[in-house]
Structures are given as structure tokens and as C-alpha cells.
Protein backbone atom coordinates (compact mmCIF):
# COMPACT_ATOMS: atom_id res chain seq x y z
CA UNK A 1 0.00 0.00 0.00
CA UNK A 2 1.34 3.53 -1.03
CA UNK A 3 0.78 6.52 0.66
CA UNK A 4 2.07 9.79 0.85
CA UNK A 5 3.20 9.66 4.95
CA UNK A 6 1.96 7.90 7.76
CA UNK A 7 2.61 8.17 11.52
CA UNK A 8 3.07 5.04 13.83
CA UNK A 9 1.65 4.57 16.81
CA UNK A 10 2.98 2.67 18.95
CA UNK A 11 1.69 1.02 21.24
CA UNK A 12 -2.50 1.61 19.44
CA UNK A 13 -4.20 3.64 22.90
CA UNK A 14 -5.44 0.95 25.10
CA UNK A 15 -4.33 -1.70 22.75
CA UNK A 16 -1.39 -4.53 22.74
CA UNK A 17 -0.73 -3.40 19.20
CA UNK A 18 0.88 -1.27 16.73
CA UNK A 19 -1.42 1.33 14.61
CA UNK A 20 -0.06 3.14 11.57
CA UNK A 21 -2.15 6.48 11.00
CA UNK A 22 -2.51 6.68 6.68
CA UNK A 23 -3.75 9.90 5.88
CA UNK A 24 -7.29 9.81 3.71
CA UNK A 25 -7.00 10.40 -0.49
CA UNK A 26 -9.40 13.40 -0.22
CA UNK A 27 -8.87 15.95 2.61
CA UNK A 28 -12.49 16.60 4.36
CA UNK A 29 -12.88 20.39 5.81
CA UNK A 30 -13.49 21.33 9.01
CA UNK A 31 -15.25 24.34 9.24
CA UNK A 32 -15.36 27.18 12.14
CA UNK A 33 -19.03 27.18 12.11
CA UNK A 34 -20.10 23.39 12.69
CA UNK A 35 -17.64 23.57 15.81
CA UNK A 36 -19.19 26.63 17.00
CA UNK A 37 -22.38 25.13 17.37
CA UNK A 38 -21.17 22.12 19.28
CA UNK A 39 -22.29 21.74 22.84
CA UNK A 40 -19.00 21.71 24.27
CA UNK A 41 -18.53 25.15 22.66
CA UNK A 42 -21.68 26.35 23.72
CA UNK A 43 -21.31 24.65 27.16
CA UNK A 44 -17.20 26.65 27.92
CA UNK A 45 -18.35 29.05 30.23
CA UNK A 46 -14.09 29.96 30.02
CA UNK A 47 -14.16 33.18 27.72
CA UNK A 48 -10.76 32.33 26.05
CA UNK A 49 -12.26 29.11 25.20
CA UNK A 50 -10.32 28.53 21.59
CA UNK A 51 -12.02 25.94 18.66
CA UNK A 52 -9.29 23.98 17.16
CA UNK A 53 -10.04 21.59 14.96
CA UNK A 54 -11.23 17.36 15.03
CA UNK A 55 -9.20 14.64 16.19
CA UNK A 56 -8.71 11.60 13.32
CA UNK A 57 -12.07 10.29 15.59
CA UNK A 58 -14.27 13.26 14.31
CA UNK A 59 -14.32 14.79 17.80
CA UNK A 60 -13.99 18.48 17.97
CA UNK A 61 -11.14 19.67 19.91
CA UNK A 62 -11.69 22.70 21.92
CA UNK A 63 -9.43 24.18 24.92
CA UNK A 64 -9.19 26.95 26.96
CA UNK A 65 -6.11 29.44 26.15
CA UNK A 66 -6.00 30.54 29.75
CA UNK A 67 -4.90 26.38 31.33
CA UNK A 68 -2.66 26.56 28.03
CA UNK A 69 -1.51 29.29 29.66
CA UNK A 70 0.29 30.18 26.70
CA UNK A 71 0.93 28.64 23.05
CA UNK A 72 3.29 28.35 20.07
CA UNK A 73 2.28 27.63 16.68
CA UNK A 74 4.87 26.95 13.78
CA UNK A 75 4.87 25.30 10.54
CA UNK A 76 6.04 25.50 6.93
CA UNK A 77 4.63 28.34 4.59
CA UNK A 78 0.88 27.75 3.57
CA UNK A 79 0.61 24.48 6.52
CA UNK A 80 -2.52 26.39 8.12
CA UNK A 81 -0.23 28.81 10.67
CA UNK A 82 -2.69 31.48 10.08
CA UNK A 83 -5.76 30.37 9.63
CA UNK A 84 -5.13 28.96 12.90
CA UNK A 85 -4.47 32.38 14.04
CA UNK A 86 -7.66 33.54 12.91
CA UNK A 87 -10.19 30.47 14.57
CA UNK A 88 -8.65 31.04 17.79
CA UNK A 89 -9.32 35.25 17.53
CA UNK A 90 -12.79 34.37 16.17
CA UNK A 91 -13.27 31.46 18.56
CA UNK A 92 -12.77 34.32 21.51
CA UNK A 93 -14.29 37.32 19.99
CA UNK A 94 -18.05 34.45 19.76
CA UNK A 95 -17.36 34.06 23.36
CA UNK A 96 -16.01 37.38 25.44
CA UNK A 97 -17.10 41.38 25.12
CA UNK A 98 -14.30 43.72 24.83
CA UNK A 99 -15.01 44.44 28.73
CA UNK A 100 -14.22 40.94 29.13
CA UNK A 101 -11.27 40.25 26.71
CA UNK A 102 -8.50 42.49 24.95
CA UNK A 103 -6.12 41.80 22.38
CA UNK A 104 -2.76 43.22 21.68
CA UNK A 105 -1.48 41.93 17.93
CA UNK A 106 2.01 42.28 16.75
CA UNK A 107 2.05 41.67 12.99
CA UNK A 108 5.64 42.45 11.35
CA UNK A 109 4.04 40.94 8.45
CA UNK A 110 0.76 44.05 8.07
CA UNK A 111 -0.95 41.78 5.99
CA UNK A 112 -1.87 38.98 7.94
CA UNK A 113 -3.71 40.49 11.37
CA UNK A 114 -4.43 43.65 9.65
CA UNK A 115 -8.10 42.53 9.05
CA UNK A 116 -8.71 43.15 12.87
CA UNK A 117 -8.16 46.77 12.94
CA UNK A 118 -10.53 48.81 14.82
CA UNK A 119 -12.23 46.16 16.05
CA UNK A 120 -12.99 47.22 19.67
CA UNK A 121 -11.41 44.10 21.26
CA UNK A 122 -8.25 45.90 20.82
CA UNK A 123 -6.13 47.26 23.08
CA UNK A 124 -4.33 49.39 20.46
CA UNK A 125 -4.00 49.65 16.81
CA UNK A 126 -2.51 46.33 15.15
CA UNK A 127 1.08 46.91 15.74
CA UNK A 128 2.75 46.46 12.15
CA UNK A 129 6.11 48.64 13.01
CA UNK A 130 9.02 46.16 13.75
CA UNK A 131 10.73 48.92 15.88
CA UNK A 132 7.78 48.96 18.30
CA UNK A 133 7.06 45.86 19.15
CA UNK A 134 9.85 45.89 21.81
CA UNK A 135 8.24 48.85 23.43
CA UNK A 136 4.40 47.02 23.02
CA UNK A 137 5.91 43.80 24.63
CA UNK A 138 7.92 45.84 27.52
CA UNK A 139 4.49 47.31 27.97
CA UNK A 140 2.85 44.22 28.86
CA UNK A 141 5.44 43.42 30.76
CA UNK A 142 4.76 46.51 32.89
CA UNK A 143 1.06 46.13 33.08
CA UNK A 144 1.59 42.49 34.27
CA UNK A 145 4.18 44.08 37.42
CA UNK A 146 0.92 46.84 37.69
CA UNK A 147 -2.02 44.07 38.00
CA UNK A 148 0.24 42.15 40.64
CA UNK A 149 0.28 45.37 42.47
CA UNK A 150 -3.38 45.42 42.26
CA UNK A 151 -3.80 42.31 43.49
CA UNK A 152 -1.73 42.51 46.71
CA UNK A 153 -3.11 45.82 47.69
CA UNK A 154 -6.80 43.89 47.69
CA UNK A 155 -5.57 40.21 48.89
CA UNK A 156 -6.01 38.32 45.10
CA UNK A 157 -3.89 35.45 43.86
CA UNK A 158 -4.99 36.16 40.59
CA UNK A 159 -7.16 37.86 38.07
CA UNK A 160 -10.31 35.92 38.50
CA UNK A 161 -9.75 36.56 42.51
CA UNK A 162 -9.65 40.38 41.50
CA UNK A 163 -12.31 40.24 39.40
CA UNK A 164 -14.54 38.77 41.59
CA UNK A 165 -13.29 41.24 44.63
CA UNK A 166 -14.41 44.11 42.25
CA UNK A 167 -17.74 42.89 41.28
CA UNK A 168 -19.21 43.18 45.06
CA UNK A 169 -17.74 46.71 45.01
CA UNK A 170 -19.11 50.09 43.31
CA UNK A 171 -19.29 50.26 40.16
CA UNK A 172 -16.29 52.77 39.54
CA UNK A 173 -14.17 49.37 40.45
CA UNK A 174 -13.36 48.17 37.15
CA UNK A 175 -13.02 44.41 36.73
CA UNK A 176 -9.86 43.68 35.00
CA UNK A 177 -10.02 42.41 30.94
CA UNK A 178 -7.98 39.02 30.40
CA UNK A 179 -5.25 40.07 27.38
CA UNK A 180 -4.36 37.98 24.20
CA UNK A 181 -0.71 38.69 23.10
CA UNK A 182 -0.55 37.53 19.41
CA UNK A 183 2.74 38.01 17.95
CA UNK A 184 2.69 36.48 13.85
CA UNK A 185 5.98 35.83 12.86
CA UNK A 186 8.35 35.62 15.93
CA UNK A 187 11.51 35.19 13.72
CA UNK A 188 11.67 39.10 12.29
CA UNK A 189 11.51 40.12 15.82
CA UNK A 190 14.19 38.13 16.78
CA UNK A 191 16.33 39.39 13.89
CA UNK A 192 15.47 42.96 14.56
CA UNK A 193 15.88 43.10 18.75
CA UNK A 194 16.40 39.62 19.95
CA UNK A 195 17.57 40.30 23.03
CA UNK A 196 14.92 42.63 24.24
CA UNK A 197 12.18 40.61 22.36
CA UNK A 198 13.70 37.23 24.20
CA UNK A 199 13.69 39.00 27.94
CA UNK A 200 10.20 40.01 27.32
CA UNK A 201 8.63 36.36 26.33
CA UNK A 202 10.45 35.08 28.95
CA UNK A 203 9.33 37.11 31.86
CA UNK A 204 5.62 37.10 30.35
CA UNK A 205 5.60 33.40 29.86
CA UNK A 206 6.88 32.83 33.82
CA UNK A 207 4.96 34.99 35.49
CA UNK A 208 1.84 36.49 33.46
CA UNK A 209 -0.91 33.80 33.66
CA UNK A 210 -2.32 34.63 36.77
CA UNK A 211 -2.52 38.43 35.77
CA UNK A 212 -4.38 37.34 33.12
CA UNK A 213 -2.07 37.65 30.36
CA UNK A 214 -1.45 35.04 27.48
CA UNK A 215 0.75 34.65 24.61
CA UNK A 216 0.81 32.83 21.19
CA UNK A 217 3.24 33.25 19.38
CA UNK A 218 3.81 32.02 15.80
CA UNK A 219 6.38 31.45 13.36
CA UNK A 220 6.98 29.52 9.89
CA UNK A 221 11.19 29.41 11.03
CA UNK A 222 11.19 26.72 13.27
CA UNK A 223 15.03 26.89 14.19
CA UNK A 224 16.83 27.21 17.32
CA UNK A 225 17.50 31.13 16.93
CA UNK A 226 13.70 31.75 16.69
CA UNK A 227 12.77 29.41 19.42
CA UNK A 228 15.38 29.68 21.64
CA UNK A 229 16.24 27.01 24.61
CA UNK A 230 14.50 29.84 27.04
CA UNK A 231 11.23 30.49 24.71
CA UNK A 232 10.42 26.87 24.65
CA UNK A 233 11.23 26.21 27.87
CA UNK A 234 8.52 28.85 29.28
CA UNK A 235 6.01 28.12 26.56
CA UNK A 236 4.71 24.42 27.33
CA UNK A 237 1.73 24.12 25.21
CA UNK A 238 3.02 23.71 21.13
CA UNK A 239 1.20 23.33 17.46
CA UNK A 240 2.78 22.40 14.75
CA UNK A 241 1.57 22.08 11.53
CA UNK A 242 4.03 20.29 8.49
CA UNK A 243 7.43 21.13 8.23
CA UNK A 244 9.94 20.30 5.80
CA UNK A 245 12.49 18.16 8.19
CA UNK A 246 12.35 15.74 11.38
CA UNK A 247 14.97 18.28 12.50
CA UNK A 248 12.49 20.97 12.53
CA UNK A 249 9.63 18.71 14.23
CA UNK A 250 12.33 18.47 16.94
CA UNK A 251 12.88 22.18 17.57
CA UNK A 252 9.03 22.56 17.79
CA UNK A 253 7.77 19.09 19.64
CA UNK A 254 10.62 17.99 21.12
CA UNK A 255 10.19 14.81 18.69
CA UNK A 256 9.57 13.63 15.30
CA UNK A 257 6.77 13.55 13.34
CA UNK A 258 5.04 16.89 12.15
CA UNK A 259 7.61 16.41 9.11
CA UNK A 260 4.85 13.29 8.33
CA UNK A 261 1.64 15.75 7.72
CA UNK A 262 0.34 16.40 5.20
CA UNK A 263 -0.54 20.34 5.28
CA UNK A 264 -3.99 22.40 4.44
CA UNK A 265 -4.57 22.25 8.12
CA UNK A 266 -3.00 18.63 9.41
CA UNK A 267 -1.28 19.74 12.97
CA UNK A 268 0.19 17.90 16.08
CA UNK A 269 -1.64 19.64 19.48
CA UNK A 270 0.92 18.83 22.27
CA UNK A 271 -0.72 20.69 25.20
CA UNK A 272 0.59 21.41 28.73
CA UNK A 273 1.14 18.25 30.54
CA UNK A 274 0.87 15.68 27.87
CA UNK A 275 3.75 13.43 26.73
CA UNK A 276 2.08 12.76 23.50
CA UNK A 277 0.85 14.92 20.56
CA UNK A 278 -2.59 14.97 19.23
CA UNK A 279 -3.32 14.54 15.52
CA UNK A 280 -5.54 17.11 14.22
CA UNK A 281 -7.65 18.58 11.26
CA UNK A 282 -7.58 22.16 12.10
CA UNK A 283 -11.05 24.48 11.74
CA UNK A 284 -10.87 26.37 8.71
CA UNK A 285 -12.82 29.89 7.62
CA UNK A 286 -12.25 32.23 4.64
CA UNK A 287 -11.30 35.69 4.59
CA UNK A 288 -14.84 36.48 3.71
CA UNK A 289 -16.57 35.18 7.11
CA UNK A 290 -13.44 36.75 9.33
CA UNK A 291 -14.57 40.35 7.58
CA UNK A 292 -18.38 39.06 7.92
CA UNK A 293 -17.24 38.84 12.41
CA UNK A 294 -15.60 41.46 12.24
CA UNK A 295 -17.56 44.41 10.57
CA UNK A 296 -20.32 43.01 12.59
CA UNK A 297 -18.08 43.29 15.90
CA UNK A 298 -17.42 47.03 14.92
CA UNK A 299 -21.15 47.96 14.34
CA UNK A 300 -21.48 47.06 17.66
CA UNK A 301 -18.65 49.66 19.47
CA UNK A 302 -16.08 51.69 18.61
CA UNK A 303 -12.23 50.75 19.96
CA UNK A 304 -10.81 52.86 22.44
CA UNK A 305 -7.27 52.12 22.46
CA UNK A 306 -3.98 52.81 25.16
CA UNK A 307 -1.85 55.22 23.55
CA UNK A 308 0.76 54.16 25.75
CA UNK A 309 1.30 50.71 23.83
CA UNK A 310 3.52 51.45 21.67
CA UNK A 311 5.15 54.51 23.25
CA UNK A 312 6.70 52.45 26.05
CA UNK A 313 10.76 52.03 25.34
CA UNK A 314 12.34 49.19 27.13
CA UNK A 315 15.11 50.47 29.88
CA UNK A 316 18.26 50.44 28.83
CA UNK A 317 20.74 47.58 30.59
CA UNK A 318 23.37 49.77 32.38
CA UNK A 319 25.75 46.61 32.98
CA UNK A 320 25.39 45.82 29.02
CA UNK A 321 25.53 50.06 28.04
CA UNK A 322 29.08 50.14 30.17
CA UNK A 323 30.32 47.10 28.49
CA UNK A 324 29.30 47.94 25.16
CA UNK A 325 30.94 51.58 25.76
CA UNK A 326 34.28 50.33 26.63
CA UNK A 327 34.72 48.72 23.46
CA UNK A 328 32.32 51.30 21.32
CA UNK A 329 35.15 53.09 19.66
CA UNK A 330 37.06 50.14 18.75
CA UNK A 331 33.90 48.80 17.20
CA UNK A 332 33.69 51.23 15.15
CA UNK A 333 37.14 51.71 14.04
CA UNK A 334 36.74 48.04 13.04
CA UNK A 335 34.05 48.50 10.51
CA UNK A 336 35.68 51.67 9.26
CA UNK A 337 38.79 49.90 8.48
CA UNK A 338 36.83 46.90 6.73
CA UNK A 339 34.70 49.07 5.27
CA UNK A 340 31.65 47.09 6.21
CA UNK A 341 29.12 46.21 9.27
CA UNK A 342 28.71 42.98 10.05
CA UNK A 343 28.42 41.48 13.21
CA UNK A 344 30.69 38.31 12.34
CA UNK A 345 33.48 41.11 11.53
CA UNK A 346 33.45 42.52 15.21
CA UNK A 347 32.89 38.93 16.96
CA UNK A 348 36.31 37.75 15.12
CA UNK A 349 38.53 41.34 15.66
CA UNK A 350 37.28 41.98 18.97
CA UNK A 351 36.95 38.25 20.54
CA UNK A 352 33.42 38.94 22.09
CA UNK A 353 30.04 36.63 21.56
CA UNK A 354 27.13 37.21 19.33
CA UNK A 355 24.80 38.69 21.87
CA UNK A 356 27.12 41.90 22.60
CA UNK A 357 28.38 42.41 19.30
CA UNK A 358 24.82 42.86 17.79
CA UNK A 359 24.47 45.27 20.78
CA UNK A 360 26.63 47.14 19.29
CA UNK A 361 26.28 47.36 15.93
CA UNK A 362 22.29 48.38 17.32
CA UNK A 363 24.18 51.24 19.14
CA UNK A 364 25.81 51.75 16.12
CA UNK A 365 22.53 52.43 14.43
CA UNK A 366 20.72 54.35 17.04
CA UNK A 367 23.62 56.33 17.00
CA UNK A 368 23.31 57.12 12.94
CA UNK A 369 26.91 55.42 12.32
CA UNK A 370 25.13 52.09 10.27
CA UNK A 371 22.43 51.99 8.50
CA UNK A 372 19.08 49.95 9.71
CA UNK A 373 18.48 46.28 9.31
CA UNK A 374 17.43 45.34 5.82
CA UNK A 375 17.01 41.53 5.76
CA UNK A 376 19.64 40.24 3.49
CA UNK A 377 21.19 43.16 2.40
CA UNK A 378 24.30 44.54 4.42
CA UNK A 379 24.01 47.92 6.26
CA UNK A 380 25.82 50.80 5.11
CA UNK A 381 28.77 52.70 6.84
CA UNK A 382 27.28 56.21 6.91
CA UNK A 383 30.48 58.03 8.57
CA UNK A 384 33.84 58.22 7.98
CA UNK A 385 36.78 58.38 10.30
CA UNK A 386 36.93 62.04 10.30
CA UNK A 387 33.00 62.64 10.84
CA UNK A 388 33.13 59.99 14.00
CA UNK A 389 36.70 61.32 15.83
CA UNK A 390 34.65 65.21 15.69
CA UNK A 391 31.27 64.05 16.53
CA UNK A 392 32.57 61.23 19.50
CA UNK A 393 36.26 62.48 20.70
């Protein structure tokens, strides 16, 4: 028998046996709707209860983002990575008001969460700018270190202890909105700021589910600089849909396997506490019905959002800002020499790791001596010696 890929399992669940998954000829959809209007949908009283998909049985598969407590999603281009995106915003905006539920989207990509502008779910416009997704991310960081605050001055563990603290109290006592961090591609933020990007994950993932924070996070580069040790570490609940090696799988699930599906949708659902992944057909919806939700959603209320977002600048590192000093002037004498900025060129001259020289070659640019970060294409020297010993000695 020839098929395209199978998975073994082994031993069959609650069998002596061995049972080989082979995928079907003809790919049946699953569609947002018919999972919507399931009774275990109807019956989540959770409002970040998320739709998935079916399990190879037929049953649906629906969790709750806030046990996750938070989720990454990677795949190969066109596996389902974003329509997945978009059932688990739509799954949440059928279920929670904006009182209830706000969203904060990071989309280096603008095209792909762009549809959910001024919806009122937000908590501020879709953030599209590369360069500002450090300062959104440092800002959840500081609303998270605000709501514990909150929650010691009034005795809570956490936000539904708040919440229901505020709800025998006047009505100026606001109850406090869960918040949905969804960043959609993790690997340009990780080539722009990595270090301030990484920091910001990490303390988020440790310490922001009880304050009623979550984050997915999503990427279609599923290698070890995009998911670093730390990310996966702190991020215990995983998706992946096909990639292209067993290699990849690994970086993702920890094992083999996703490099076996088949695409349009096929995903392994390895949630918090489980050993094994779960095979899944993932709920699909078109463009069409996402503008459908959403221009309803908008009819409804207008967005009010935090101006603050994207304002807030992460603080500075004064261990790293002496360090880098020391050897700033060297640094740059070492690309003016070479006549190029790369950050290979100052980890060989000057005999320091990757992390600090990209720290400086960033202070490089801030500074106007490089030019910005343009994917493949090498920056620019935009001094010369002269121009840099008047402007810096």
C-alpha cells in the first residue's frame, strides 16, 4: 500500500498493538461554524475558550487558552499557521465582550492580522512597526508588574480573585479584561531586537498567567534562533503544523513527526502536561466570514485604544551600556577599516560573543553610524573616520 506519509503509533491507545495512521486520499474540511455550534462550545463558560479543529475520531477539539496558559504555533509556509491564528481570535471574539477580553497583535508581516483593525477588542492599533514591538511587549510586561500590584493591595492570587473582589464593590471598580498577546511571525523580531524581544517572552511566559495575560506566538522558522532554549522552555503548550524536516519537528515538539503531515490544516496539538501529541484537522474559515465577524463586531462599538502601547521604550541595561561603551570606539574603528558592518566582523577582531556584538552594531545604528536592518542586504557605513573622531572624541 502507497501513501504519501503515515505516523506510527505505537503502542495503538489501550491496545497490545501497533497502529499506523494513513492519511485519507481526499482531505475533508473542518469548518469554524459546525464547531461553533457544538455543545461543548456552547457549554465553555471559560471566555478564552479557543475551537481547534477534530481529532482523526471526528471529535472536535476545543481548549481553553487561559490552562494553556500560553501557546506556540509553527509550521512551513501555507501548513494552516494562520488560519489557525484567525479560529482562535474568532473562537474568543463568539465568546467574550471587549469588557471581558483584549487583544494586543504584533504583525511584522501588516498583511496577515491587519483585518482586525478597529475592532474594539483591541487594546491598540494592530502593531505592524518592527521597531515597536519591543516597546508594546515591555508594555505588557509593565502592566503584568501593575495588576500584581493590584492584586496585593486587595488580597487576590490572581485575576479571576480580583475580578470577583471588584464585582461586590461600586461600580467605579473596574473588573480587569484578560489580554491575548498575538505576535505572527516571531523570527523578524528576533532578527530585529532579539535580546529585548527574548527578555520580554520570557518574563511574560513565567509569570503572566495569573494576571491574566497570554501569549501565542507564531512562526513559519522553526530553528533554534527563533525558538530559543528559554522560549520553549517557558512556553509548554506547542502546534505544529508540516514542516519540511524531522529536525524541525524536533525544535518545535521535542520529537519527530510533524515532518509526516500532510498540510492544508494537518497539525500535532501537544498541550501542557501531555507526553504525546494529538493529531488534528484544524477548523478552517475564509477571509470572507473573518470580515463578515468582524464588521459586525465594529457595528457594535467603537475601539478605544492605550496610547501608551507602543510609546513604552524598554530600559536600557546599564551593565550591558558600560560594556558595550568600553569597546564602542574600537567597534567602530573596526568596521571603518573593513569598510563594512557585520556582526561576524566585530565577533572575530574583537573576541566577544554574538549577543554583545549585535548590541553594538544596534548602538551603532541608534547612534546614525550604520544603517538599519534590511534583511539580506548589508548595512551601510554612513560616517567616515573624520566625521566619528569630531562628533565622538
Amino acid at each position: 500500500m502507497v501513501c504519501s506519509s503515515n505516523l506510527i503509533e505505537a503502542p495503538g491507545p489501550g491496545k497490545a498493538a501497533v497502529g499506523i495512521e494513513i492519511p485519507n486520499r481526499e482531505i475533508s474540511s473542518v469548518y469554524l461554524r459546525e464547531l461553533i455550534e457544538t455543545k461543548e462550545f456552547a457549554g465553555s463558560t471559560s471566555r478564552l475558550t479557543v475551537i481547534l479543529g477534530r481529532d482523526i475520531a471526528g471529535a472536535p477539539v476545543i481548549t481553553d487558552l487561559s490552562k494553556m496558559p500560553h501557546l506556540l504555533i509553527a509550521g512551513a509556509t501555507g501548513a494552516g499557521k494562520s488560519v489557525c491564528i484567525n479560529t482562535l481570535i474568532s473562537s474568543i471574539l463568539f465568546k467574550a465582550t471587549p469588557e471581558e477580553v483584549k487583544f494586543l497583535l504584533i504583525d511584522p508581516k501588516v498583511v496577515e492580522l491587519t483585518i482586525y483593525g478597529d475592532i474594539p477588542h483591541l487594546i491598540s492599533p494592530v502593531v505592524t512597526n518592527v521597531k515597536k514591538t519591543a516597546g508594546a511587549l515591555h508594555w505588557a510586561v509593565k502592566e503584568m508588574e501593575h495588576r500584581y500590584e493590584l492584586f496585593a493591595a486587595c488580597g487576590a492570587k490572581d485575576i479571576t480573585g480580583y475580578n470577583e473582589i471588584m464585582r461586590k464593590l461600586p461600580p467605579e471598580n473596574q473588573c480587569l479584561p484578560f489580554i491575548v498577546v498575538i505576535i505572527d511571525e516571531l523570527a523578524d523580531l528576533m532578527m530585529i531586537a532579539p535580546n529585548e524581544v527574548e527578555d520580554a517572552i520570557c518574563r511574560l511566559a513565567q509569570m503572566a498567567r495569573a494576571a491574566g495575560i497570554h501569549l501565542v506566538l507564531a512562526t513559519q522558522r522553526p530553528s533554534v534562533d527563533v525558538i530559543t532554549g528559554l522560549i520553549k522552555a517557558n512556553i509548554p503548550s506547542r502546534i505544529s503544523f508540516a514542516v519540511t524536516s524531522q529536525m524541525d519537528s524536533r525544535t518545535i515538539l521535542d520529537m519527530g513527526g510533524a515532518e509526516k503531515l500532510v498540510g492544508k490544516g494537518d497539525m500535532l496539538f501537544l498541550p501542557i502536561g501531555v507526553s504525546k501529541p494529538v493529531r488534528l484537522q484544524g477548523a478552517f474559515l475564509t477571509d470572507k466570514d473573518i470580515t463578515t465577524l468582524t464588521n459586525f463586531i465594529k457595528d457594535q462599538m467603537s475601539p478605544v485604544f492605550n496610547e501608551e502601547v507602543t510609546q513604552v521604550q524598554p530600559e536600557p541595561k546599564d551593565n550591558n551600556e558600560k560594556q558595550d561603551d568600553e569597546l564602542f570606539s574600537q567597534a567602530v574603528n573596526v568596521l571603518l577599516e573593513n569598510g563594512n558592518a557585520s556582526v561576524s566582523l566585530l565577533q572575530r577582531r574583537l573576541r566577544i560573543g554574538y549577543a554583545r556584538a549585535a548590541r553594538l552594531i544596534d548602538l551603532m545604528e541608534d547612534k546614525g553610524i550604520v544603517s538599519t536592518y534590511e534583511g539580506n542586504k548589508p548595512r551601510s557605513i554612513l560616517v567616515n573616520k573624520e566625521q566619528f573622531n569630531q562628533k565622538y572624541h
